[in-house]
Structures are given as C-alpha cells and as structure tokens.
PDB file of N, CA and C in Angstrom:
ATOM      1  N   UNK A   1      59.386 149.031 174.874  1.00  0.00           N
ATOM      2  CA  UNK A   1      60.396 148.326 174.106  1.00  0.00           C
ATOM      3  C   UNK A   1      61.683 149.151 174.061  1.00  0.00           C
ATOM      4  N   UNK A   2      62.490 148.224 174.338  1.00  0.00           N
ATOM      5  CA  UNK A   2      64.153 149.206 174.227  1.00  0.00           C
ATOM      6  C   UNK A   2      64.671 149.792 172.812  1.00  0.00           C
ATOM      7  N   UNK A   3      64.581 150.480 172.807  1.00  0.00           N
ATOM      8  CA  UNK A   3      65.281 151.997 171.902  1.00  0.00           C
ATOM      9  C   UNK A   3      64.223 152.160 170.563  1.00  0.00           C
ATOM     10  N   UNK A   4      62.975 152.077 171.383  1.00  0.00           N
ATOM     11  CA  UNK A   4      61.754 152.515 170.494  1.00  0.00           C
ATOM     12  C   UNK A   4      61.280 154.069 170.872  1.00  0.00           C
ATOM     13  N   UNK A   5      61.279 154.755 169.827  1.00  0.00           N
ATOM     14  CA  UNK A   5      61.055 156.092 170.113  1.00  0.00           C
ATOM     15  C   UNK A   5      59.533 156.546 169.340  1.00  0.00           C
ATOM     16  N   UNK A   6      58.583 156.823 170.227  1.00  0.00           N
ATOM     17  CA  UNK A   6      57.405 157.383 170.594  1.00  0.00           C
ATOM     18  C   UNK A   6      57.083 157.886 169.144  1.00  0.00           C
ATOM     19  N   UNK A   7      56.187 157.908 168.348  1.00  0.00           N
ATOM     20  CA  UNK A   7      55.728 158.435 167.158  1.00  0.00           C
ATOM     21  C   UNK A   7      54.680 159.595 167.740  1.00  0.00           C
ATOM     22  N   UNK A   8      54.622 160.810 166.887  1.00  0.00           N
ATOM     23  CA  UNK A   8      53.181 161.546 167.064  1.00  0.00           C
ATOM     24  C   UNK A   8      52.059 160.959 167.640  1.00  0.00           C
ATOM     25  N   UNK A   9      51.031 161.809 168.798  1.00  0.00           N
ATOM     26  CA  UNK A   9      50.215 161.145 169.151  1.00  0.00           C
ATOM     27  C   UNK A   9      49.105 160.848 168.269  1.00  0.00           C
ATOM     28  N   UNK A  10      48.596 159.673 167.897  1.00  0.00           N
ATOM     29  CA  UNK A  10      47.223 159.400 166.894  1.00  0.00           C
ATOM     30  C   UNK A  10      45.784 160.088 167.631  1.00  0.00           C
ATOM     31  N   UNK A  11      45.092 159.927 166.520  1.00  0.00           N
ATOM     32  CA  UNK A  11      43.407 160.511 166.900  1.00  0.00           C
ATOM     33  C   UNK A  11      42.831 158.974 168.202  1.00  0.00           C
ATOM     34  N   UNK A  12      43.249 158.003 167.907  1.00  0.00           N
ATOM     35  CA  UNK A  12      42.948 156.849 168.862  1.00  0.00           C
ATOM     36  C   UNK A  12      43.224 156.441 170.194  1.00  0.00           C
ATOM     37  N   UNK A  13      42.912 155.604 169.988  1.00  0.00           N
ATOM     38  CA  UNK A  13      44.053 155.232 171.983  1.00  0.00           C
ATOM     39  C   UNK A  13      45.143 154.292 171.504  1.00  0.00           C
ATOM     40  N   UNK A  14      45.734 154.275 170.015  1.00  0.00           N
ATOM     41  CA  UNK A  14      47.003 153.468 169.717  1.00  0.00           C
ATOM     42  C   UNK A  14      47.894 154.245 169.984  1.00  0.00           C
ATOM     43  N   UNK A  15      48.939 153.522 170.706  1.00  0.00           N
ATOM     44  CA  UNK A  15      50.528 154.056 170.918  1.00  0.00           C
ATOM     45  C   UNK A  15      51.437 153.710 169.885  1.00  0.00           C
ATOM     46  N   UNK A  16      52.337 154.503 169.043  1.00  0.00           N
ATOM     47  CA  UNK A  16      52.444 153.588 168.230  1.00  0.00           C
ATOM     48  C   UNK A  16      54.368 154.461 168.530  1.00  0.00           C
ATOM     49  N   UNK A  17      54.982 153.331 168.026  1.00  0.00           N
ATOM     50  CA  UNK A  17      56.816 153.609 167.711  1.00  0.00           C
ATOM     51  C   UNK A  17      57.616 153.587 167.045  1.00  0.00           C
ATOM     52  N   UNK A  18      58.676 153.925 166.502  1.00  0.00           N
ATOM     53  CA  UNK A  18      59.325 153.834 165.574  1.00  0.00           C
ATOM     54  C   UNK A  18      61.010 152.730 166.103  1.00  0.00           C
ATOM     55  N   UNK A  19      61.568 151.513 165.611  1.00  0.00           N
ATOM     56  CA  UNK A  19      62.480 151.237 166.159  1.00  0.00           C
ATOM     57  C   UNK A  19      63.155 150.811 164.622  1.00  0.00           C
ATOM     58  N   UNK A  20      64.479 150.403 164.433  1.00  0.00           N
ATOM     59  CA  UNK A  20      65.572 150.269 163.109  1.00  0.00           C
ATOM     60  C   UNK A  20      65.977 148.358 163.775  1.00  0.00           C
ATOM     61  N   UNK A  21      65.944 147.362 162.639  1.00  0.00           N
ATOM     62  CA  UNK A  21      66.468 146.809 162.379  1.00  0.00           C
ATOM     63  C   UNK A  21      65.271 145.666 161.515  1.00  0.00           C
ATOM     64  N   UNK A  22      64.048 146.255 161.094  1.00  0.00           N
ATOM     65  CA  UNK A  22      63.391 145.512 160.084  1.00  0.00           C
ATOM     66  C   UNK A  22      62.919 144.015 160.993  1.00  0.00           C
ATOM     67  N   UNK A  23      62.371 143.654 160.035  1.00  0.00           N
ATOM     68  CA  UNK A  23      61.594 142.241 160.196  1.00  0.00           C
ATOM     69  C   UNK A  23      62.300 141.340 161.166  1.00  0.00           C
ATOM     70  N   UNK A  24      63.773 141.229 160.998  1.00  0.00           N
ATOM     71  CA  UNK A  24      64.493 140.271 161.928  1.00  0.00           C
ATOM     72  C   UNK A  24      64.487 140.948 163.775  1.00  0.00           C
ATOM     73  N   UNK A  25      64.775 141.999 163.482  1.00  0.00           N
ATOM     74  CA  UNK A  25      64.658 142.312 165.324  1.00  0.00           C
ATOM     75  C   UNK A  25      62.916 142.311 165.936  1.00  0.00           C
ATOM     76  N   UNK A  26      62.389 142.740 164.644  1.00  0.00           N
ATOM     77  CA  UNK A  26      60.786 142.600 165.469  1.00  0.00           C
ATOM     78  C   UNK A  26      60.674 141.264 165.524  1.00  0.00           C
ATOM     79  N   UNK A  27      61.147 140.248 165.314  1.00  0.00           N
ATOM     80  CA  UNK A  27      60.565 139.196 164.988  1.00  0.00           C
ATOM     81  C   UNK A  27      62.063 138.723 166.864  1.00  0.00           C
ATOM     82  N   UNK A  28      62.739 139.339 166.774  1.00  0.00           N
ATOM     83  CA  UNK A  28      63.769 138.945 168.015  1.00  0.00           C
ATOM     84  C   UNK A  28      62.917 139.246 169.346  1.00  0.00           C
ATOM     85  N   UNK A  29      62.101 140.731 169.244  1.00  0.00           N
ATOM     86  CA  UNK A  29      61.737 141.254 170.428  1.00  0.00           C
ATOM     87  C   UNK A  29      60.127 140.330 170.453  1.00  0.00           C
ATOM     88  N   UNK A  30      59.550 139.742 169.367  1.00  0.00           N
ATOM     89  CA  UNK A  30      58.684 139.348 169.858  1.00  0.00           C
ATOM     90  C   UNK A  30      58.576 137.616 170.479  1.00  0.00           C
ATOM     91  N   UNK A  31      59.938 137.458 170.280  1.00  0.00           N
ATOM     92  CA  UNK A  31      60.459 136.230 171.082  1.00  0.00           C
ATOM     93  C   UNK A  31      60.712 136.490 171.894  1.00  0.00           C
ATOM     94  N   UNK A  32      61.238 137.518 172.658  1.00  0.00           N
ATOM     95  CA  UNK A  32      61.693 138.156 174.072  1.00  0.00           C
ATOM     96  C   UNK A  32      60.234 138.380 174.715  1.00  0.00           C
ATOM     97  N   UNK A  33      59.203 138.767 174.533  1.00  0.00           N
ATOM     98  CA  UNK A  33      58.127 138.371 174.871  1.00  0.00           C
ATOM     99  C   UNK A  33      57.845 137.696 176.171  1.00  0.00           C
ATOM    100  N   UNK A  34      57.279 137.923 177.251  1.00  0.00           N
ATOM    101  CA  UNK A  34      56.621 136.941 178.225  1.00  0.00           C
ATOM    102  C   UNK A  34      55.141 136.069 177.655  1.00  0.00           C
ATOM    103  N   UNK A  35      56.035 135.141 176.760  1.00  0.00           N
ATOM    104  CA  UNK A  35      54.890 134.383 176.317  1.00  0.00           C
ATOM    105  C   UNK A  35      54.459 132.784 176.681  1.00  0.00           C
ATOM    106  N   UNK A  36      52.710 133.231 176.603  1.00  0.00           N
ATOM    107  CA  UNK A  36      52.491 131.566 177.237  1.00  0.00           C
ATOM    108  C   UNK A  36      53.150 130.328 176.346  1.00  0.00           C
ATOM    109  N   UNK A  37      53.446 129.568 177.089  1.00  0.00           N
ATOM    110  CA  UNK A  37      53.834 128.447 176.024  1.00  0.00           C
ATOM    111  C   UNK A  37      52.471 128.052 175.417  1.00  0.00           C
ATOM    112  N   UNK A  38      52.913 127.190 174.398  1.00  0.00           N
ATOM    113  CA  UNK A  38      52.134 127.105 173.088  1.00  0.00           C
ATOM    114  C   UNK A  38      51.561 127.856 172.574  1.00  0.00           C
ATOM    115  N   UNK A  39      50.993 129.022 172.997  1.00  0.00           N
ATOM    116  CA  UNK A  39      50.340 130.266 172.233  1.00  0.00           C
ATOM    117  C   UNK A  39      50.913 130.641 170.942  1.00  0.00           C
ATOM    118  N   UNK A  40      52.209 130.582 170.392  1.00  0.00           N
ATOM    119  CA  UNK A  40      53.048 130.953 168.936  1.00  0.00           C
ATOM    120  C   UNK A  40      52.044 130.264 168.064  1.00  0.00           C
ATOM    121  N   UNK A  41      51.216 131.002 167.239  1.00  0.00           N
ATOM    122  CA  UNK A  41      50.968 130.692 165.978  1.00  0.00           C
ATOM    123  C   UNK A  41      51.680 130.913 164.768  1.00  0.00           C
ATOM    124  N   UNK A  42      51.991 130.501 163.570  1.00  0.00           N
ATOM    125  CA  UNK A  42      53.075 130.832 162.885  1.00  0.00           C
ATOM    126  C   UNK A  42      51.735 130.833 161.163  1.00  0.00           C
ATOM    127  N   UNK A  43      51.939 132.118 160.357  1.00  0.00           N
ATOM    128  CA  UNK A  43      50.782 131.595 159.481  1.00  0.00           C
ATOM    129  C   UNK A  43      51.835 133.092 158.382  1.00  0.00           C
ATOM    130  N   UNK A  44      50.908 132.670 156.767  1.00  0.00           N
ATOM    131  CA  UNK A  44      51.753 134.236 155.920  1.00  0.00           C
ATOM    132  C   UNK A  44      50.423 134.486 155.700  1.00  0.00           C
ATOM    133  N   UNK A  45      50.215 135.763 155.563  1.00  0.00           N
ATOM    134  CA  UNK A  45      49.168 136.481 154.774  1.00  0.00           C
ATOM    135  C   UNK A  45      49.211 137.310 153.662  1.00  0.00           C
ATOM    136  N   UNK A  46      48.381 137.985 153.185  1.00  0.00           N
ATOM    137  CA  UNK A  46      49.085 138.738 151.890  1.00  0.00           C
ATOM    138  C   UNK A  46      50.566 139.602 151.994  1.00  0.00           C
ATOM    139  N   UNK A  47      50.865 140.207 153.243  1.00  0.00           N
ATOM    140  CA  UNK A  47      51.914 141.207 152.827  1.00  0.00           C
ATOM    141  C   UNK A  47      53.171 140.598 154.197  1.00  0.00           C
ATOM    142  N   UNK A  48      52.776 139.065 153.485  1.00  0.00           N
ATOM    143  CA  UNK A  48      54.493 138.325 154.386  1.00  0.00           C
ATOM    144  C   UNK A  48      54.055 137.534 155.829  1.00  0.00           C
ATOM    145  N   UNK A  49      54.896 137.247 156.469  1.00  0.00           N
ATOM    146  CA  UNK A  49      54.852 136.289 157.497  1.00  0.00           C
ATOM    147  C   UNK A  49      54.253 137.272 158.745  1.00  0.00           C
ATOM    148  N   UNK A  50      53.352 136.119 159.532  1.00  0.00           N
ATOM    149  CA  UNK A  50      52.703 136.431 160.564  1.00  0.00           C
ATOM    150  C   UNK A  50      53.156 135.623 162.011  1.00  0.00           C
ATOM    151  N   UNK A  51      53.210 136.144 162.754  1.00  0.00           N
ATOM    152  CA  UNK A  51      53.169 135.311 164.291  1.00  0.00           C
ATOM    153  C   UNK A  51      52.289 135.947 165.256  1.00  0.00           C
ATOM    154  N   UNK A  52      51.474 135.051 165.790  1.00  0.00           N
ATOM    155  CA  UNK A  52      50.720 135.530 167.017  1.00  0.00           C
ATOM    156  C   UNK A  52      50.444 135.106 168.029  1.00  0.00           C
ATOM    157  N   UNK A  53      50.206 135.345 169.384  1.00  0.00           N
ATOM    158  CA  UNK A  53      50.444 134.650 170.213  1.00  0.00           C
ATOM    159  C   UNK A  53      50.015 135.580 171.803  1.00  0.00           C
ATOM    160  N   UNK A  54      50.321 134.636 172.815  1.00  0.00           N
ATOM    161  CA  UNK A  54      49.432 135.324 173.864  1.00  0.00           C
ATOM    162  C   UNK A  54      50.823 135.435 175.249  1.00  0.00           C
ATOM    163  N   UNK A  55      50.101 137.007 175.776  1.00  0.00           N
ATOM    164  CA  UNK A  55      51.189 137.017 176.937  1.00  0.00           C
ATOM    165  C   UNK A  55      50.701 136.382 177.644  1.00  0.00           C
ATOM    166  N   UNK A  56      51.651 135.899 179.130  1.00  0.00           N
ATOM    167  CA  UNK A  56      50.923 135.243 180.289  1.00  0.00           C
ATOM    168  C   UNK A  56      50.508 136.315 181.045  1.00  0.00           C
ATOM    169  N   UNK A  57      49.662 137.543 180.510  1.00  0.00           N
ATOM    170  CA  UNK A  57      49.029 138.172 181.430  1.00  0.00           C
ATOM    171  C   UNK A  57      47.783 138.094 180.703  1.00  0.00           C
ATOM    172  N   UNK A  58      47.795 137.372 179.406  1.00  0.00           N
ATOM    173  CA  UNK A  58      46.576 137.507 178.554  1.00  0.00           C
ATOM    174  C   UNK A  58      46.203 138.344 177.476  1.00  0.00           C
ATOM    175  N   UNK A  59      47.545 139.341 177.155  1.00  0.00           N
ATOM    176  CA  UNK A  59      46.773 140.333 176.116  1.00  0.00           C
ATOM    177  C   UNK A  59      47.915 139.536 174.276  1.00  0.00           C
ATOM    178  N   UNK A  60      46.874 140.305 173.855  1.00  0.00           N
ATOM    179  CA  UNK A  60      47.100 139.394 172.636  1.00  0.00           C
ATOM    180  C   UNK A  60      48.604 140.213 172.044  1.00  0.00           C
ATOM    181  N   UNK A  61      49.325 139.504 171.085  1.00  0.00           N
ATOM    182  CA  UNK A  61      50.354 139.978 170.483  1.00  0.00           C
ATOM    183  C   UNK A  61      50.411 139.607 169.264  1.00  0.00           C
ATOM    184  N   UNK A  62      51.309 140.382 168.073  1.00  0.00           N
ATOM    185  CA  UNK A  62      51.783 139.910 166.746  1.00  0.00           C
ATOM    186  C   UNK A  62      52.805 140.503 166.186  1.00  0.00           C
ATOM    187  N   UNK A  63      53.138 139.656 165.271  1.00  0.00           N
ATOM    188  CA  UNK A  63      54.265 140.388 164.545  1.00  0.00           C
ATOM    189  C   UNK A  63      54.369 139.934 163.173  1.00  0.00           C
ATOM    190  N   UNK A  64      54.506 141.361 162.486  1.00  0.00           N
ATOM    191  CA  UNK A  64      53.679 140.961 160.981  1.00  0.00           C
ATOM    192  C   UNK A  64      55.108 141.761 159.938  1.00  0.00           C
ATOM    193  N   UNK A  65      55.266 140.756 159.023  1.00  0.00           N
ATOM    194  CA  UNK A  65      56.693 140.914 158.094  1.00  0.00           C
ATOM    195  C   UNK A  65      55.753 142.288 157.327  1.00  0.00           C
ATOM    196  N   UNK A  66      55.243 142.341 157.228  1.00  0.00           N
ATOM    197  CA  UNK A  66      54.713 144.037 156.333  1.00  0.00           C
ATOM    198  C   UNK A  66      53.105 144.526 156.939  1.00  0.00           C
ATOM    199  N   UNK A  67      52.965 145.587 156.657  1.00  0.00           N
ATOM    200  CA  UNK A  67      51.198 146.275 157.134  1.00  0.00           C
ATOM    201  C   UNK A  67      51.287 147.082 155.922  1.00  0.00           C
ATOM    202  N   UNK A  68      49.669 147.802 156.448  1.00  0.00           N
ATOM    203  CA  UNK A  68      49.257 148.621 155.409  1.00  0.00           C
ATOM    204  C   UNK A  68      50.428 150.600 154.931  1.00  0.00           C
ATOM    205  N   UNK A  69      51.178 150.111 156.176  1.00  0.00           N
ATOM    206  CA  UNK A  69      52.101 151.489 155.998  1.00  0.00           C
ATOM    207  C   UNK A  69      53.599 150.581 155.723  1.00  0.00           C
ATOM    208  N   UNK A  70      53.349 149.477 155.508  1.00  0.00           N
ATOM    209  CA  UNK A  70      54.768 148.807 154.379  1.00  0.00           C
ATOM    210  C   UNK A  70      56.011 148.224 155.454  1.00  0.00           C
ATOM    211  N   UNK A  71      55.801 148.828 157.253  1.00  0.00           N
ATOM    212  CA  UNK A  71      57.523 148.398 157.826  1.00  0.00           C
ATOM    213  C   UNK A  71      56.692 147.058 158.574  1.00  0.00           C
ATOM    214  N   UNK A  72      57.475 146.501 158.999  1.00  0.00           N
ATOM    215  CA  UNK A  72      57.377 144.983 159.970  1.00  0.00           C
ATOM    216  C   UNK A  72      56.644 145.709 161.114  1.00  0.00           C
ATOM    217  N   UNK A  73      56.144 145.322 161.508  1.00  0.00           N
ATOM    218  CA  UNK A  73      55.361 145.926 163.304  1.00  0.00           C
ATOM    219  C   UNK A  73      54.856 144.740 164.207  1.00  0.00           C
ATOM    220  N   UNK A  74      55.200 145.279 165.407  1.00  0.00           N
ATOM    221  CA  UNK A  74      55.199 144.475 166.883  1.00  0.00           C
ATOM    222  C   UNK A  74      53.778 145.147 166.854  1.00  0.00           C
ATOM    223  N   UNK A  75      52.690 144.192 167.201  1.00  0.00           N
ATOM    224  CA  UNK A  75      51.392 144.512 168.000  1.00  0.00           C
ATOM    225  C   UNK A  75      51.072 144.078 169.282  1.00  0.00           C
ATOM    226  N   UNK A  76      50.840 144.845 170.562  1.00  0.00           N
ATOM    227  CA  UNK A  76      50.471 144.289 171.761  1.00  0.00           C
ATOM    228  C   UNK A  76      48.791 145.137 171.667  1.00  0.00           C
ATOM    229  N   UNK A  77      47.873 144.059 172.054  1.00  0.00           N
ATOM    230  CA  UNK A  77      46.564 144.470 171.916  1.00  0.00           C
ATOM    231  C   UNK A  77      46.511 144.152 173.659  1.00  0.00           C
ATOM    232  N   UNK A  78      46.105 145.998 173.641  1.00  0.00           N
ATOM    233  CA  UNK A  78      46.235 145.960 175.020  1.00  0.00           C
ATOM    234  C   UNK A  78      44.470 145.883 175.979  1.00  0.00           C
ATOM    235  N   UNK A  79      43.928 146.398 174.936  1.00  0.00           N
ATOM    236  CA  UNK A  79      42.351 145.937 175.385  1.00  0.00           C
ATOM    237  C   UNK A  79      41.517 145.864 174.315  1.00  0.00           C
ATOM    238  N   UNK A  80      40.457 146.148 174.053  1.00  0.00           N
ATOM    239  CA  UNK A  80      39.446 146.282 172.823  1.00  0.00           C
ATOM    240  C   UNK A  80      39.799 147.334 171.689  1.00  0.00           C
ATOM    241  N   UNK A  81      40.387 148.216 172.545  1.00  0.00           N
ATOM    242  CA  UNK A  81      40.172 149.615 172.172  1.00  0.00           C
ATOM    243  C   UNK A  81      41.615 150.295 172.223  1.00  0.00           C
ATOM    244  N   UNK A  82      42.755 150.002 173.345  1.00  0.00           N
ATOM    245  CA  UNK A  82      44.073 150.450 172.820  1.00  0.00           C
ATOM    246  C   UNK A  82      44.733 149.535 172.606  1.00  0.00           C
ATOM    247  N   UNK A  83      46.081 149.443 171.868  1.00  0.00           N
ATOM    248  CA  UNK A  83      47.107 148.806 171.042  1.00  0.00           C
ATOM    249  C   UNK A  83      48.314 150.195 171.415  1.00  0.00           C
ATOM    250  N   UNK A  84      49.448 149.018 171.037  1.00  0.00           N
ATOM    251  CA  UNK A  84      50.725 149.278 171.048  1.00  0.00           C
ATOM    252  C   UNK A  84      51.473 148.829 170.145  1.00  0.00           C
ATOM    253  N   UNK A  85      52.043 149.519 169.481  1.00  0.00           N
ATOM    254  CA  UNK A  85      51.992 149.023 167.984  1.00  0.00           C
ATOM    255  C   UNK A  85      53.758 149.667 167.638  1.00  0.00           C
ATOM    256  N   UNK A  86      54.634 149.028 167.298  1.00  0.00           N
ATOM    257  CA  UNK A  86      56.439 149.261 167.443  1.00  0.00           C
ATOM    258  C   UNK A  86      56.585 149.264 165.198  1.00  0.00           C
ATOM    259  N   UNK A  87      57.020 149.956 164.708  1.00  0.00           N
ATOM    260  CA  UNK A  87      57.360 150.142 163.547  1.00  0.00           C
ATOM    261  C   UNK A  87      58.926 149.960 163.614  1.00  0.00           C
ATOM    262  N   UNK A  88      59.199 148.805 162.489  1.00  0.00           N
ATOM    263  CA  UNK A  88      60.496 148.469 162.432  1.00  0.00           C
ATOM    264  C   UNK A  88      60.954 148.898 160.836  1.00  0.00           C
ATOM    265  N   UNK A  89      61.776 149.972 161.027  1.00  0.00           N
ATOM    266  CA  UNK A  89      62.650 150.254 159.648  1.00  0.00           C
ATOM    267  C   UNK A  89      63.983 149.809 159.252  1.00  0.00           C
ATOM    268  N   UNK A  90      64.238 149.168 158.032  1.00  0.00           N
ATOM    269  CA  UNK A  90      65.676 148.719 157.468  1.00  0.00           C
ATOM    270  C   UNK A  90      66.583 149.478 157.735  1.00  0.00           C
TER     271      UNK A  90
END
C-alpha cells in the first residue's frame, strides 16, 4: 500500500502497517482494491462500520471503522495463517 510504513515485526506471520488519514482513506484504498464485483459486503459491528469483500485472485479483504487496538485497519487475508493488516491514524 502507498505510503504505508512497515510496523515492528510480530511473533506471527501478520504484516502489519502504519498509514495517516483515518477511516476515510482506508475505506478509499479499500475501494482501490482489485475487487470481484459483487463481493462488497457492507455490515456495523460493535466498534463501527465494516466492509468485506473478495479480490479477483481470491484472498479475502476488510475494512473495519475501529479494532481491538482502536485505529480503522485494511485487512488482506492472505492465507489461513498470514494477514496483512494497514493501521490508519487521524
């Protein structure tokens, strides 16, 4: 993702990033997306608005208005076991 900068490496196989402009640009880049049509699910859960949806290569994606560490985050679920995961700060 453009001008996402690399966070400490985790104990997991998650990649995870840090990028600035909050809920509205994650929610821009995950429209920029190579996504299948109709795949956009649109749903809120406890901590704000959700979207999820599928690339046309098949791996799953989301983008969630808050998580358990509080910023907006881009999720690309890249297999069972790693994720790519973009942290968006105000």
């Amino acid at each position: 993702m453009e001008k996402a900068v690399p966070r400490d490496k985790t104990k997991g196989q998650t990649k995870q990033y840090d990028k600035t402009g909050g809920y509205d640009q994650a929610e821009k880049d995950f429209n920029s997306l190579d996504l299948e049509e109709g795949s956009v699910k649109d749903r809120t859960g406890e901590r704000g608005k959700i979207k999820t949806g599928r690339l046309r290569d098949g791996r799953e994606v989301n983008v969630r208005e808050g998580s358990m560490e509080g910023h907006p985050t881009l999720e690309i679920i890249n297999s069972k076991n790693s994720r790519t995961k973009i942290r968006y700060s105000d």
